[in-house]
Every structure is written in structure tokens, then in C-alpha cells.
C-alpha atoms as a PDB file:
ATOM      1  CA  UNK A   1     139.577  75.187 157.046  1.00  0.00           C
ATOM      2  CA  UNK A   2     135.745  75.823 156.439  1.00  0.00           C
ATOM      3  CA  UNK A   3     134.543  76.271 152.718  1.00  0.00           C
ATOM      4  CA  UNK A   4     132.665  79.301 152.530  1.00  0.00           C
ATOM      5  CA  UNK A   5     130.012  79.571 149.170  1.00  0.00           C
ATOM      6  CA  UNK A   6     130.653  82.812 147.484  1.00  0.00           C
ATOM      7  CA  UNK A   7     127.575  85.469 147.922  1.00  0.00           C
ATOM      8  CA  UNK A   8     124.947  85.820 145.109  1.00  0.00           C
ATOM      9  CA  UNK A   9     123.373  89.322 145.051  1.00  0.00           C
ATOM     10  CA  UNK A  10     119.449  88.019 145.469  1.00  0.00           C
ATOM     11  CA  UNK A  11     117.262  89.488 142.466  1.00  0.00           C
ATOM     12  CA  UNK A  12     113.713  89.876 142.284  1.00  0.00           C
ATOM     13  CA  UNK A  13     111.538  87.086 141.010  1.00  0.00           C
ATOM     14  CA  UNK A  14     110.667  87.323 137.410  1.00  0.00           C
ATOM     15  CA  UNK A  15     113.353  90.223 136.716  1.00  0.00           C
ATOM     16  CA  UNK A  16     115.900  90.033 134.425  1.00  0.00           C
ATOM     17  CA  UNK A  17     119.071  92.182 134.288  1.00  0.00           C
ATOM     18  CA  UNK A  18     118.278  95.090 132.097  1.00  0.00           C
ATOM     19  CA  UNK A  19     114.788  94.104 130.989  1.00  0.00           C
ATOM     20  CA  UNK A  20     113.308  96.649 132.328  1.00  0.00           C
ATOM     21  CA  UNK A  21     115.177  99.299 131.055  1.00  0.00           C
ATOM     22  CA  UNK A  22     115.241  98.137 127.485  1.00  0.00           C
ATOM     23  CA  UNK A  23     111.651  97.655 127.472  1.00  0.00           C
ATOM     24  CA  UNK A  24     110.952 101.231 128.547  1.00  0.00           C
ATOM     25  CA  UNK A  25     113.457 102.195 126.197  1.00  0.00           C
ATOM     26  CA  UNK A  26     111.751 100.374 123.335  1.00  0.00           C
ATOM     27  CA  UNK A  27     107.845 101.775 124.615  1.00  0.00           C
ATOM     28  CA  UNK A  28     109.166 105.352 124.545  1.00  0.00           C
ATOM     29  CA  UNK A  29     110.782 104.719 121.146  1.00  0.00           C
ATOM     30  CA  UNK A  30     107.599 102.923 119.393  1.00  0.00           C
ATOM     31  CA  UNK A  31     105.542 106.424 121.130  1.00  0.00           C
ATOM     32  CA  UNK A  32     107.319 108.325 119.661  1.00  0.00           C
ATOM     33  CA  UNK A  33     107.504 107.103 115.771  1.00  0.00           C
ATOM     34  CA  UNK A  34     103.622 106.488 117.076  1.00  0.00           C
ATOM     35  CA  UNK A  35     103.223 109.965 117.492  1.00  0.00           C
ATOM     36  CA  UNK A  36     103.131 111.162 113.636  1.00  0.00           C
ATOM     37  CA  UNK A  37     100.466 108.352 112.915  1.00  0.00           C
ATOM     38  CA  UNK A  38      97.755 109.827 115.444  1.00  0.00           C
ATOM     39  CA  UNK A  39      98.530 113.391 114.905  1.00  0.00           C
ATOM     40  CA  UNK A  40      97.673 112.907 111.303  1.00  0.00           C
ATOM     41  CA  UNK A  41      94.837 110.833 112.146  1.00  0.00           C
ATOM     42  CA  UNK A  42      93.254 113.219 114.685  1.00  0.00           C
ATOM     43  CA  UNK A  43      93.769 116.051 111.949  1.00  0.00           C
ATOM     44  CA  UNK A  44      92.498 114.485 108.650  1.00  0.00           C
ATOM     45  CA  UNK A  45      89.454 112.016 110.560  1.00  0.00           C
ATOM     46  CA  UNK A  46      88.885 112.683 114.046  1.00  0.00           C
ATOM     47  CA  UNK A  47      88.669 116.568 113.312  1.00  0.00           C
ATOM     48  CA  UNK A  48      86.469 116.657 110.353  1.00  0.00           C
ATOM     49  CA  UNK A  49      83.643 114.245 111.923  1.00  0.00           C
ATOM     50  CA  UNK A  50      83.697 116.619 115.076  1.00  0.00           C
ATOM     51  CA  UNK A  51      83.516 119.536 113.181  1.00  0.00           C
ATOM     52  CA  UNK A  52      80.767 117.718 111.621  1.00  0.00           C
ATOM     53  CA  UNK A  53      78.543 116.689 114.470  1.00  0.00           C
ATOM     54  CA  UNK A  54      78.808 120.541 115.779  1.00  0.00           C
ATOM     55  CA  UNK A  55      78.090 122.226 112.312  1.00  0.00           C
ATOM     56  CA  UNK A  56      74.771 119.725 112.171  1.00  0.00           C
ATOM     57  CA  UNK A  57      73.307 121.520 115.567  1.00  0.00           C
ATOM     58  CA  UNK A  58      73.800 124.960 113.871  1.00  0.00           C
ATOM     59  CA  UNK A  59      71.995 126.890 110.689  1.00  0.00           C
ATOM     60  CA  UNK A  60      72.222 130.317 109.257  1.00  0.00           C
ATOM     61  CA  UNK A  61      69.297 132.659 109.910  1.00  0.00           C
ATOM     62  CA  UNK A  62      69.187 136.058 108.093  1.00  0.00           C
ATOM     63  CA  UNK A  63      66.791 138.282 109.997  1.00  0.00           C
ATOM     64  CA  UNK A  64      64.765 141.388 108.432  1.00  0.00           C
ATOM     65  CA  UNK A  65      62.402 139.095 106.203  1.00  0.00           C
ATOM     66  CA  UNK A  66      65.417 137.565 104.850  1.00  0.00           C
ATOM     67  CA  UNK A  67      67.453 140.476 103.839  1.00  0.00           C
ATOM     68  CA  UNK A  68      69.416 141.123 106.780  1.00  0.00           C
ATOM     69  CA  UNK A  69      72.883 139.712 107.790  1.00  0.00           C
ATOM     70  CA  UNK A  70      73.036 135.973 107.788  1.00  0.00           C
ATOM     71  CA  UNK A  71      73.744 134.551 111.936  1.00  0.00           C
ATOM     72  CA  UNK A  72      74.528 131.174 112.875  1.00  0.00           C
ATOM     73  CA  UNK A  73      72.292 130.312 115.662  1.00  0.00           C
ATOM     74  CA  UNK A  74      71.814 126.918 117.491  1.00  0.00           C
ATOM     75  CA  UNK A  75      69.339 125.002 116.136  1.00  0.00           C
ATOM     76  CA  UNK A  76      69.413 121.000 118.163  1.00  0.00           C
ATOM     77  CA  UNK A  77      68.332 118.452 115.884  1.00  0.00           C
ATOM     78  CA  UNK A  78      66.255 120.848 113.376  1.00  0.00           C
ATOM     79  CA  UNK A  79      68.651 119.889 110.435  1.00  0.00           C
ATOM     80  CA  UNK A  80      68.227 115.934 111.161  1.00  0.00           C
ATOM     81  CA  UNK A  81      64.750 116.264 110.934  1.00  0.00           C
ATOM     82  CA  UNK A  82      64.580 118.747 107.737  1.00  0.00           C
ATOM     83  CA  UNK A  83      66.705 116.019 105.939  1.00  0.00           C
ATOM     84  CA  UNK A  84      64.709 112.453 107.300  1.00  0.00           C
ATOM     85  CA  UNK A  85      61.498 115.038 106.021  1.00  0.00           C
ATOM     86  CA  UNK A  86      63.201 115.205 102.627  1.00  0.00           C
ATOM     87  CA  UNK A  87      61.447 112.807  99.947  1.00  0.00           C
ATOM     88  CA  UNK A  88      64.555 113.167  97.830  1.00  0.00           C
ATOM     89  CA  UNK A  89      67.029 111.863 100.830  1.00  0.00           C
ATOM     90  CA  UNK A  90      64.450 109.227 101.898  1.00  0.00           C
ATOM     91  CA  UNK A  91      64.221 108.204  98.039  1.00  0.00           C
ATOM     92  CA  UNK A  92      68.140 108.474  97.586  1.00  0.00           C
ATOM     93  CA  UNK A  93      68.429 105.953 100.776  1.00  0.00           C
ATOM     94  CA  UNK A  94      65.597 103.226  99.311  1.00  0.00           C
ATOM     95  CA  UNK A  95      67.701 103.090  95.863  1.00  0.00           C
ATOM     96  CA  UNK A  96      70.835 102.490  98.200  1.00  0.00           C
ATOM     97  CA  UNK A  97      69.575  99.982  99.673  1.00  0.00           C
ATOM     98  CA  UNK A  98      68.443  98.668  96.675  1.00  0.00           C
ATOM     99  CA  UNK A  99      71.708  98.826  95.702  1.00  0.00           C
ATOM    100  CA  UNK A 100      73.032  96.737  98.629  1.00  0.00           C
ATOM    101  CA  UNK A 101      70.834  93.977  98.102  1.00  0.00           C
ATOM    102  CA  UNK A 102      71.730  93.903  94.649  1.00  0.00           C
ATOM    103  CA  UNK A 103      75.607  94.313  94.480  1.00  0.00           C
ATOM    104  CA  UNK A 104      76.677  92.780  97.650  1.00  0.00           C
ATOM    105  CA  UNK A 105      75.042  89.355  96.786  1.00  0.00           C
ATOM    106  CA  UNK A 106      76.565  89.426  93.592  1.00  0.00           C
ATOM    107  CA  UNK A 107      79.820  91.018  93.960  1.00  0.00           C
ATOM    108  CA  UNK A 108      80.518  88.764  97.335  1.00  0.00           C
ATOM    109  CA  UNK A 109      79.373  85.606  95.576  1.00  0.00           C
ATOM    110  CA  UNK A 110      81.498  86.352  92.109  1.00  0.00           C
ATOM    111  CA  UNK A 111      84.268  86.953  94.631  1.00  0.00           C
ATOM    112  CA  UNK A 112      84.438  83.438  95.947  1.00  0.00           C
ATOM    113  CA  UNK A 113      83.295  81.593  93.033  1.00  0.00           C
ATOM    114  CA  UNK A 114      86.602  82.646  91.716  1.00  0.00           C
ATOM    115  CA  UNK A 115      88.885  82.433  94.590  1.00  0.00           C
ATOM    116  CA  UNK A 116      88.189  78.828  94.884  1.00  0.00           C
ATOM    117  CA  UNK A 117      88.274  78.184  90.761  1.00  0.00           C
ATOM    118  CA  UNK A 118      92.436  80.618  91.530  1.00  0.00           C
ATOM    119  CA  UNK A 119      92.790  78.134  94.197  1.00  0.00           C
ATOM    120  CA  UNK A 120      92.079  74.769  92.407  1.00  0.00           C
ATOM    121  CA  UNK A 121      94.106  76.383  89.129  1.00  0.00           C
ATOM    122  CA  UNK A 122      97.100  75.034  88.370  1.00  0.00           C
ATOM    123  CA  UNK A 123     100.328  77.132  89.417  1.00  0.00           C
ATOM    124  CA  UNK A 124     101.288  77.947  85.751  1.00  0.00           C
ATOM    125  CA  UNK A 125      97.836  79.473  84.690  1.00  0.00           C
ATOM    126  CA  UNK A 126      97.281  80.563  88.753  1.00  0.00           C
ATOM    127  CA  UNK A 127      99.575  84.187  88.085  1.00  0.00           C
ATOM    128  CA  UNK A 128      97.327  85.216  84.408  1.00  0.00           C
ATOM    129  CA  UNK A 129      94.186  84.096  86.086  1.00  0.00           C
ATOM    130  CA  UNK A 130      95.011  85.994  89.331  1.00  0.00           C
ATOM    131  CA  UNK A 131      96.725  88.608  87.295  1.00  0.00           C
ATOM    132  CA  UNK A 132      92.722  88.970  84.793  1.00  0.00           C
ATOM    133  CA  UNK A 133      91.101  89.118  87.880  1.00  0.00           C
ATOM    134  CA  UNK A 134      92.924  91.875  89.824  1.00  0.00           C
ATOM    135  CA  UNK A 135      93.198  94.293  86.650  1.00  0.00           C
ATOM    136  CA  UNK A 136      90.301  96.605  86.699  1.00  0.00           C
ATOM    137  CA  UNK A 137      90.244  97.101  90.448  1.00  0.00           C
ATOM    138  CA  UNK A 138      93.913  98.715  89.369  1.00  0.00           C
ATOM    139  CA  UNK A 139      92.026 101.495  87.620  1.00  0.00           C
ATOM    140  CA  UNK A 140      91.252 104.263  88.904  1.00  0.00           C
ATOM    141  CA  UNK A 141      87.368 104.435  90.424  1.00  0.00           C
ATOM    142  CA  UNK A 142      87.131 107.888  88.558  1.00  0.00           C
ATOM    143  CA  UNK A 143      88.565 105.910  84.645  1.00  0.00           C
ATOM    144  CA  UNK A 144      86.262 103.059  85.458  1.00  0.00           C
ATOM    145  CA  UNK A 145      83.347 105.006  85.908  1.00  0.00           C
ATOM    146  CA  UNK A 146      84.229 107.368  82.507  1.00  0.00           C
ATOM    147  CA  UNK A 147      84.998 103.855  80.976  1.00  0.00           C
ATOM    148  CA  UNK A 148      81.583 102.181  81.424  1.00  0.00           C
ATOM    149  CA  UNK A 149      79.633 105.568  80.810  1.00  0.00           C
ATOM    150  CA  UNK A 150      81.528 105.272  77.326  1.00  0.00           C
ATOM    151  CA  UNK A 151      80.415 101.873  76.720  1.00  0.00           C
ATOM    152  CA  UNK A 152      76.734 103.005  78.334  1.00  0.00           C
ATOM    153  CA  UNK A 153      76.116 105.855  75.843  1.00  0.00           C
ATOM    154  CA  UNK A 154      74.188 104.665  72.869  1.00  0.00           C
ATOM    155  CA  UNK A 155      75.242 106.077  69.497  1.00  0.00           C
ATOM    156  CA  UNK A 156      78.813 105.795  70.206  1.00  0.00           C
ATOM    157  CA  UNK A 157      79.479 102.399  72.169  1.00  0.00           C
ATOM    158  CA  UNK A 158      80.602  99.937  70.423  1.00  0.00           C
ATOM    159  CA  UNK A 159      78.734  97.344  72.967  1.00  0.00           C
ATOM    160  CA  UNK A 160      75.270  98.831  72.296  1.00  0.00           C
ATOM    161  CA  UNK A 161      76.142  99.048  68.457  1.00  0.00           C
ATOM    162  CA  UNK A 162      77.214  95.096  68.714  1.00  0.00           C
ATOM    163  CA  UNK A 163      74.390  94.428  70.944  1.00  0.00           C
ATOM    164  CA  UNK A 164      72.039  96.337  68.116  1.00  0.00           C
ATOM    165  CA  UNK A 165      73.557  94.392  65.355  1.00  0.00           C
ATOM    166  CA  UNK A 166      72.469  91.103  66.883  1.00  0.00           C
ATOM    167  CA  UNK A 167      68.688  92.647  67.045  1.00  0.00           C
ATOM    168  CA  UNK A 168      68.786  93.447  71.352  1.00  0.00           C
ATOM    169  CA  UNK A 169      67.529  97.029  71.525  1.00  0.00           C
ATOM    170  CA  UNK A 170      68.602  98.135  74.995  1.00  0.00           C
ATOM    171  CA  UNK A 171      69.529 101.885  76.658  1.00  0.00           C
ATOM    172  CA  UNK A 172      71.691 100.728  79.625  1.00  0.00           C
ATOM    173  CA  UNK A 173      70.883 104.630  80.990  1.00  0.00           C
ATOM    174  CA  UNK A 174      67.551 103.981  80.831  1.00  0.00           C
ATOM    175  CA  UNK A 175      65.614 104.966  84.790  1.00  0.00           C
ATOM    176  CA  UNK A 176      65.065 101.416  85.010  1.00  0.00           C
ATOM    177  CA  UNK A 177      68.292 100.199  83.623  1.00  0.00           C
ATOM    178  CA  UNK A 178      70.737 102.464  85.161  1.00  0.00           C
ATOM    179  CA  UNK A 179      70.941 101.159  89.173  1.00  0.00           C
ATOM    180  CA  UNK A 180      71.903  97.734  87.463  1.00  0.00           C
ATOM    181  CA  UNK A 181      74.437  99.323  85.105  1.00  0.00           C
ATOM    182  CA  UNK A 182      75.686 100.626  88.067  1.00  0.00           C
ATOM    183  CA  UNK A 183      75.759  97.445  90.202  1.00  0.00           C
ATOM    184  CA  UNK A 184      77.683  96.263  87.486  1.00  0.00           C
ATOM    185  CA  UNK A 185      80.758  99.032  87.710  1.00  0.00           C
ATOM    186  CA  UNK A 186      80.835  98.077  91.142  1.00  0.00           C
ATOM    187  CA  UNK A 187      81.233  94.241  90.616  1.00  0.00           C
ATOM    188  CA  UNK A 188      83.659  95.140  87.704  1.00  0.00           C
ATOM    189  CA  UNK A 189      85.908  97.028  89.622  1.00  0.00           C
ATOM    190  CA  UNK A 190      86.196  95.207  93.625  1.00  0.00           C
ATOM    191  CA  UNK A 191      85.337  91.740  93.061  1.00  0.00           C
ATOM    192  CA  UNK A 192      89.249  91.370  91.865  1.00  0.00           C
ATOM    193  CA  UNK A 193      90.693  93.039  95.553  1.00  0.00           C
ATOM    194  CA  UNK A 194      87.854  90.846  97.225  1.00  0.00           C
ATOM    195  CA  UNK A 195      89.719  87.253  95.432  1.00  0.00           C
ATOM    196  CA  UNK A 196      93.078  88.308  96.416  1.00  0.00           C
ATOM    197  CA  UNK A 197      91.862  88.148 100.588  1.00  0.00           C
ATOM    198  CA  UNK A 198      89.793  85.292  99.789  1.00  0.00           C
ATOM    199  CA  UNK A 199      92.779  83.641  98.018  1.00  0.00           C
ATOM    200  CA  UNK A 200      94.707  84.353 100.967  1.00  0.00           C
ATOM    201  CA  UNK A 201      92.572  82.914 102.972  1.00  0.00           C
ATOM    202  CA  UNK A 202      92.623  79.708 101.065  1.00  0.00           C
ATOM    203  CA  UNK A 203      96.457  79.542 101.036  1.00  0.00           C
ATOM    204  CA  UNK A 204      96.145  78.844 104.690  1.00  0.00           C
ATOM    205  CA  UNK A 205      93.768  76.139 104.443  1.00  0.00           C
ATOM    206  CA  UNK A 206      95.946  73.305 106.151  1.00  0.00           C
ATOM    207  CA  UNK A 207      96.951  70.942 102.832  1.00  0.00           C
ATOM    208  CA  UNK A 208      96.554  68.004 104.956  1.00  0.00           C
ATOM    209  CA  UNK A 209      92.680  68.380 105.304  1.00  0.00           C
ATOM    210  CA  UNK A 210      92.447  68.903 101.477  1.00  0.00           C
ATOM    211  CA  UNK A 211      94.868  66.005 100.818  1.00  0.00           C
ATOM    212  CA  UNK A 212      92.700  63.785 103.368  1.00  0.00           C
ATOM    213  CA  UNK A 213      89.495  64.527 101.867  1.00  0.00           C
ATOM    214  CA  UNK A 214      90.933  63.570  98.115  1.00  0.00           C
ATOM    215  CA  UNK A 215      92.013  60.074  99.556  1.00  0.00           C
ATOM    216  CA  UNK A 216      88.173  59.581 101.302  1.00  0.00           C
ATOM    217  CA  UNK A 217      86.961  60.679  97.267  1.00  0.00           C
ATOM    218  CA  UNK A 218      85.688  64.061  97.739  1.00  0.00           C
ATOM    219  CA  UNK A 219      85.674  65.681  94.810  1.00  0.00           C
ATOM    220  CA  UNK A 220      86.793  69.483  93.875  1.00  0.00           C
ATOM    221  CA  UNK A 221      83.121  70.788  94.474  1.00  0.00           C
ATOM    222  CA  UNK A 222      82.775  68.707  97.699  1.00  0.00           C
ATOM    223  CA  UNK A 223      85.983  69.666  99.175  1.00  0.00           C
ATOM    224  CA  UNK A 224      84.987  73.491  98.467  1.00  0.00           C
ATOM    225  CA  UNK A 225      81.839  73.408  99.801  1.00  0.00           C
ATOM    226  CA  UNK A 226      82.472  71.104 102.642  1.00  0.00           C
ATOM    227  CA  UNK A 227      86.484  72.160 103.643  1.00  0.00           C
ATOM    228  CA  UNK A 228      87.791  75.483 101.976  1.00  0.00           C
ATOM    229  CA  UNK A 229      84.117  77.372 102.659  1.00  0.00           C
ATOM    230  CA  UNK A 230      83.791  77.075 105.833  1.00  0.00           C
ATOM    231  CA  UNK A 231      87.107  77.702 106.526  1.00  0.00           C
ATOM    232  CA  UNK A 232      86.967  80.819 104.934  1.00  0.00           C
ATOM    233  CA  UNK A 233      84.191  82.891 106.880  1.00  0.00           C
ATOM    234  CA  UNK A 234      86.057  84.947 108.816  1.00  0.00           C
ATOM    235  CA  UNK A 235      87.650  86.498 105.524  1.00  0.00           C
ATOM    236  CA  UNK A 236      84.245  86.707 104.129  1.00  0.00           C
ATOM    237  CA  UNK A 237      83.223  88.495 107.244  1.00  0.00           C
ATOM    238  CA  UNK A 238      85.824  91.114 106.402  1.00  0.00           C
ATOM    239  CA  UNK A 239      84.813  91.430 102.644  1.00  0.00           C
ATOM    240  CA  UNK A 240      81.587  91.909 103.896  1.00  0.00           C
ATOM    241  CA  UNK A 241      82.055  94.655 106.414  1.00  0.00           C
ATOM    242  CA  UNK A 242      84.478  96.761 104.418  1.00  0.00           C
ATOM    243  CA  UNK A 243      81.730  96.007 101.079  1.00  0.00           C
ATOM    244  CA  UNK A 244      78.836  97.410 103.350  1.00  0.00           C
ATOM    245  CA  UNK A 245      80.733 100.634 104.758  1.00  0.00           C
ATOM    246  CA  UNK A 246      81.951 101.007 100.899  1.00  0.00           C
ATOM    247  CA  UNK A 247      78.656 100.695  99.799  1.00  0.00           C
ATOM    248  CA  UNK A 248      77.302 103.587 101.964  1.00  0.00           C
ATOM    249  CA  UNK A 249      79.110 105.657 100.392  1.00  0.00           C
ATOM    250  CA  UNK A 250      78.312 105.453  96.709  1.00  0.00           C
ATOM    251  CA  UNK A 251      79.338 108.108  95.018  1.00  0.00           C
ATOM    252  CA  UNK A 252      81.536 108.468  92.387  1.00  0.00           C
ATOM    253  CA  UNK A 253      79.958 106.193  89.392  1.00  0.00           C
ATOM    254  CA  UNK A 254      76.533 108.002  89.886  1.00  0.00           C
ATOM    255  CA  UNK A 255      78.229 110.868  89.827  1.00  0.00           C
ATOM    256  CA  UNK A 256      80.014 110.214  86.493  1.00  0.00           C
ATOM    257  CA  UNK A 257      77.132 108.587  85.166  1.00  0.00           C
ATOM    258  CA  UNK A 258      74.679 111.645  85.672  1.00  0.00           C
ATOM    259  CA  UNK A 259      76.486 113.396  83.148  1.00  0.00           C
ATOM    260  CA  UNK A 260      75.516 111.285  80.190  1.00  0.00           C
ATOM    261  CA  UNK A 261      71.852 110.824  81.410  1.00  0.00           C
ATOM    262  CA  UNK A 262      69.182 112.443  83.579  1.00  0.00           C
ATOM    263  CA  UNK A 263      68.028 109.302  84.806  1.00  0.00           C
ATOM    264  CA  UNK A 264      70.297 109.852  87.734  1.00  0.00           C
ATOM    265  CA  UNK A 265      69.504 113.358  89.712  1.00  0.00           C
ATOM    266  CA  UNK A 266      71.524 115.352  91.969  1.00  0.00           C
ATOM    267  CA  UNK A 267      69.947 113.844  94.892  1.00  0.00           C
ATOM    268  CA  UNK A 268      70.134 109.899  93.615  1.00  0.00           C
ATOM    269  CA  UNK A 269      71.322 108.607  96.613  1.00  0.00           C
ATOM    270  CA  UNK A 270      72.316 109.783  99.942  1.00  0.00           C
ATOM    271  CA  UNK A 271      76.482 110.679  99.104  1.00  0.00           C
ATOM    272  CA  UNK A 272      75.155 112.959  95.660  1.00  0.00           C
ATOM    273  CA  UNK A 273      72.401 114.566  98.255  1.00  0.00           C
ATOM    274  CA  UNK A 274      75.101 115.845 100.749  1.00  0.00           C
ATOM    275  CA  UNK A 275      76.864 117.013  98.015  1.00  0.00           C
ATOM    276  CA  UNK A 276      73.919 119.074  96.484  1.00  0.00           C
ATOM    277  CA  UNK A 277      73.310 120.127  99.565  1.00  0.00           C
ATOM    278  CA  UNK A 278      76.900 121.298 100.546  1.00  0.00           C
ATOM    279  CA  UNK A 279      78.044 122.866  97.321  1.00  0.00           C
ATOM    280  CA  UNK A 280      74.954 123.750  94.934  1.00  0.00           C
ATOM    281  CA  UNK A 281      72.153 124.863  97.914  1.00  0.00           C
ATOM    282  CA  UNK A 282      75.113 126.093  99.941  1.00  0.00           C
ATOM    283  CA  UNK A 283      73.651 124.983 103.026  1.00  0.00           C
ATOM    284  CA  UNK A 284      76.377 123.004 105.244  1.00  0.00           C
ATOM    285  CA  UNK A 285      74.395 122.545 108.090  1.00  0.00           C
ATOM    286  CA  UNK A 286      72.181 120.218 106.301  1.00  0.00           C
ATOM    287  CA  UNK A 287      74.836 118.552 104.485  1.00  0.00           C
ATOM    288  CA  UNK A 288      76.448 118.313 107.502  1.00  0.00           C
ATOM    289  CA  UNK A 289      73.381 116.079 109.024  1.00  0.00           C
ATOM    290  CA  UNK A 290      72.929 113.958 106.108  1.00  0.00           C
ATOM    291  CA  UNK A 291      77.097 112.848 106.606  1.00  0.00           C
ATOM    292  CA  UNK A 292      76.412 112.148 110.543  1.00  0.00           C
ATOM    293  CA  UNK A 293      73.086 110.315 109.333  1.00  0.00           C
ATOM    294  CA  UNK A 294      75.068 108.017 106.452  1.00  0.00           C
ATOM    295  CA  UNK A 295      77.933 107.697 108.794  1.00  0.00           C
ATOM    296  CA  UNK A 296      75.630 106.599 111.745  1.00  0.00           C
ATOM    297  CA  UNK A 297      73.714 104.129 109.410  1.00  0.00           C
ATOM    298  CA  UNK A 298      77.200 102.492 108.394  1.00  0.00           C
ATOM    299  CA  UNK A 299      78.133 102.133 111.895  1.00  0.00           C
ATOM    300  CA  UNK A 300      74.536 100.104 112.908  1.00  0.00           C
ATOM    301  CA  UNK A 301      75.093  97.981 109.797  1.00  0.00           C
ATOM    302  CA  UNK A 302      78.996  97.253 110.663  1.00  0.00           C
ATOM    303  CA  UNK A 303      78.013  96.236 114.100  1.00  0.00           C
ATOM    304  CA  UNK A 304      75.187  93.814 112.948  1.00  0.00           C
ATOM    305  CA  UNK A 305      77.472  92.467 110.577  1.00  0.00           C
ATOM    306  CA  UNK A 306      80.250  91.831 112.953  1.00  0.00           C
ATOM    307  CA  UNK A 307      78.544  90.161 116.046  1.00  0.00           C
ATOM    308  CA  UNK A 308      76.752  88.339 112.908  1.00  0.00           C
ATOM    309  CA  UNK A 309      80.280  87.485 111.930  1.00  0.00           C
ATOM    310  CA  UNK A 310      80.984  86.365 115.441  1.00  0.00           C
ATOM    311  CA  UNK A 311      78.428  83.853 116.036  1.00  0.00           C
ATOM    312  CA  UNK A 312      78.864  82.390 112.448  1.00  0.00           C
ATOM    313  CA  UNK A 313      82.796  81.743 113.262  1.00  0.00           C
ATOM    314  CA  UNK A 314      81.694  80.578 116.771  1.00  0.00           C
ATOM    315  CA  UNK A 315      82.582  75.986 117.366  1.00  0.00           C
END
């Protein structure tokens, strides 16, 4: 009697039983906890920057030599060119940028000058060190700001009352002291959240290239500049996009600041200019322009920086 091979149901190639199923199970179900995400996204961002853009194209116009009722009438690009014709918002972007070349450098380099000194600690001091480092970018931008206008104010800080005792007469609110005094809140309160990503970074720094280039007598300075540096840019690519785009939009520590001296005006820099505009000349429509201007500005600067990025990380 003839053998006969039992029948296999053919399948198609590359399917698997119940693959498909379960994975369109699992895309529905990752859409749908999805779903919350974007709809709060598209309400609290995307909404408010559209408003934005169509609110800069428009202006109130009262007719009757200025008497009659107010109208909102279509205006184009009227408002962009009323606020790149202000001196005060041309002014406010020169001591931003300023400001950039200023903090960045220094925040940046303070940044990795003491990720590498976290990474070459030893473990037991590695937590305080990491822990001193970290603490003020814990406080509140708001405190730090009220914290360092304190220590600012002449008569009652006890820094310019030490610094007077030693014989240094100095008014950190002075108009040619305060952008630095400010530079320095900013360095004070992000170069702590910068060392924690460049720390990361440095925890994943193979141990077998740092162990290789101790046995060929590199010392700790070589093997930083030469090993953990370089291996490290695409972090400091990171820290230096999100630094720029935070940069931009300065406004809080002027802001505090202002109140303890009028070096700083209303329209210091281009964030306290949109706000003058907005809620003290009551005219949205120009405030409206300045945001789309900033926010167009950060968006140049973030792409330079990232194909700059690029070709730095490039073989």
C-alpha cells in the first residue's frame, strides 16, 4: 500500500499566523492612546502660532480722525515692517545677540569642563559633585532671577557689601554691567541640566578605548581632549540647539531685573518688546509680528546649527 504525505495548507511567504492581526490590533491601540498627545498639542502649540501668523496680517483702524469705532482691517505685512522700523526692537535684537555670543560660549564651555572633571571623579565624591552642580537649575527661573536681583542691589547685598569691604566699588545694575549680570543668571541656572546630558554622554564612551589609551600613557587631559570630546559632539549639538532656541527667548531675568534698575527698559530685548507691545500699548497685531519674527529667527539659527551639527558628526 502507497504512503500518502499528509496535506499542508500552503501560506503566503513572509506571513505568519496571526501577525497581521495583532499588529493592526497593536497600531489601532498605540492611535488611539496617541490621540490625547496631538489633540493637546494642536490646542496649546499648533493653534496659538496660527492664530498668530493671521493676527500679524491684521490691525485696528478707528475711522472719524480717530474717534470712531475701532475695525480690524487687513493690513499684509504692514506690522512686520512697523516693528523691523522700530529702533527699540532693532536695539532689543543687537543686545540679544550680544547676549548669545556672550552666554553660549561660556555656559556651553562651563558645561563640559565639568562633565569631564564628574566623569574622571571618583564614584564616592561623583553623586555631591553631580548633586552641586544640578542644584540651582532645580530652582525655579522666576526664584533665581529674584535671588540674583537680591544679591545685585547695592545697599542691601551682602556680596556688594563684601565686595565693598575689600575696596572693589562695583554696581552690578549698572547699563554697562547689567547684560553680564545677566549672562551670569543664565550660566548659574542651565549649565547644571547641560552636565547631566553631557555626563550621559560620557557614560557611553566605550571603557575599552579609555582603558587602551591609559596603557599607550595618555594622560586624563589627553584622553579628554583626544577620546571623550570628540565622542561627545552630537550631545553638544543638542545643548547647543536647545541653548540657542532658549536663548531667543530671554525673558524672565530681564524682566525681574528691570524692577530694581532702569538700566533695563521695557523694550530691552525682543521677548520684553512683544510684551510691551501686547499688554501696555495694547496693540496685538504688532506683538503678534514681533513673536512670528523671534520665532522665525530661532528657526534659521536651529537649522544652521543642525546641518552644522551634521557635517561636524560626519567620518
Amino acid at each position: 500500500m502507497a504512503l500518502q504525505a499528509p496535506t499542508v495548507p500552503l501560506r503566503k511567504r513572509g506571513a505568519a499566523p496571526g501577525r497581521s492581526a495583532a499588529s493592526g490590533t497593536g497600531g489601532r491601540t498605540a492611535a488611539i492612546f496617541l490621540v490625547p498627545f496631538f489633540a493637546v498639542f494642536a490646542i496649546a502649540m499648533v493653534a496659538p502660532v496660527i492664530y498668530s501668523i493671521v493676527l500679524s496680517f491684521y490691525a485696528q483702524q478707528k475711522s472719524g480722525l480717530g474717534f470712531g469705532e475701532a475695525k480690524t482691517v487687513f493690513v499684509g505685512l504692514e506690522n512686520y515692517f512697523q516693528v523691523l522700523a522700530s529702533e527699540s526692537f532693532v536695539s532689543g535684537i543687537a543686545r540679544l545677540g550680544l547676549y548669545c555670543l556672550i552666554y553660549i560660549p561660556v555656559m556651553v564651555g562651563s558645561a563640559v569642563v565639568f562633565a569631564l572633571l564628574l566623569d574622571a571623579t571618583v564614584a564616592r565624591a561623583r553623586k555631591l559633585f553631580q548633586l552641586l552642580v544640578f542644584l540651582p537649575h532645580a530652582v525655579p527661573g522666576v526664584i533665581a532671577a529674584l535671588i540674583w536681583a537680591y544679591l545685585y542691589t547695592p545697599g542691601i547685598s551682602p556680596l556688594v557689601q563684601a565686595l565693598q569691604g575689600g575696596g572693589i566699588q562695583i554696581n552690578f545694575l549698572d547699563a554697562h554691567l547689567v547684560l553680564p549680570a545677566i549672562v551670569n543668571i543664565g550660566v548659574w541656572e542651565w549649565t547644571g541640566y547641560n552636565v547631566i546630558i553631557l555626563f550621559t554622554a560620557l557614560q557611553a564612551v566605550p571603557r575599552e578605548i579609555l582603558e587602551a589609551a591609559r596603557v599607550d600613557g595618555a594622560n586624563e587631559i589627553r584622553t579628554a581632549l583626544s577620546i571623550k570630546f570628540p565622542l561627545i559632539l552630537p550631545a553638544l549639538g543638542v545643548i547647543m540647539l536647545f541653548t540657542i532656541i532658549g536663548t531667543l527667548q530671554l525673558f524672565t531675568e530681564p524682566s525681574i531685573i528691570a524692577k530694581a534698575t532702569p538700566s533695563i527698559t521695557s523694550t530691552w530685548v525682543p521677548n520684553l518688546w512683544a510684551y510691551d507691545a501686547a499688554f501696555i500699548r495694547h496693540n496685538l497685531n504688532q506683538a503678534a509680528a514681533a513673536s512670528i519674527i523671534i520665532a522665525g529667527l530661532a528657526a534659521i539659527l536651529s537649522l544652521v546649527v543642525t546641518r552644522f551639527s551634521s557635517r561636524m558628526n560626519k567620518p
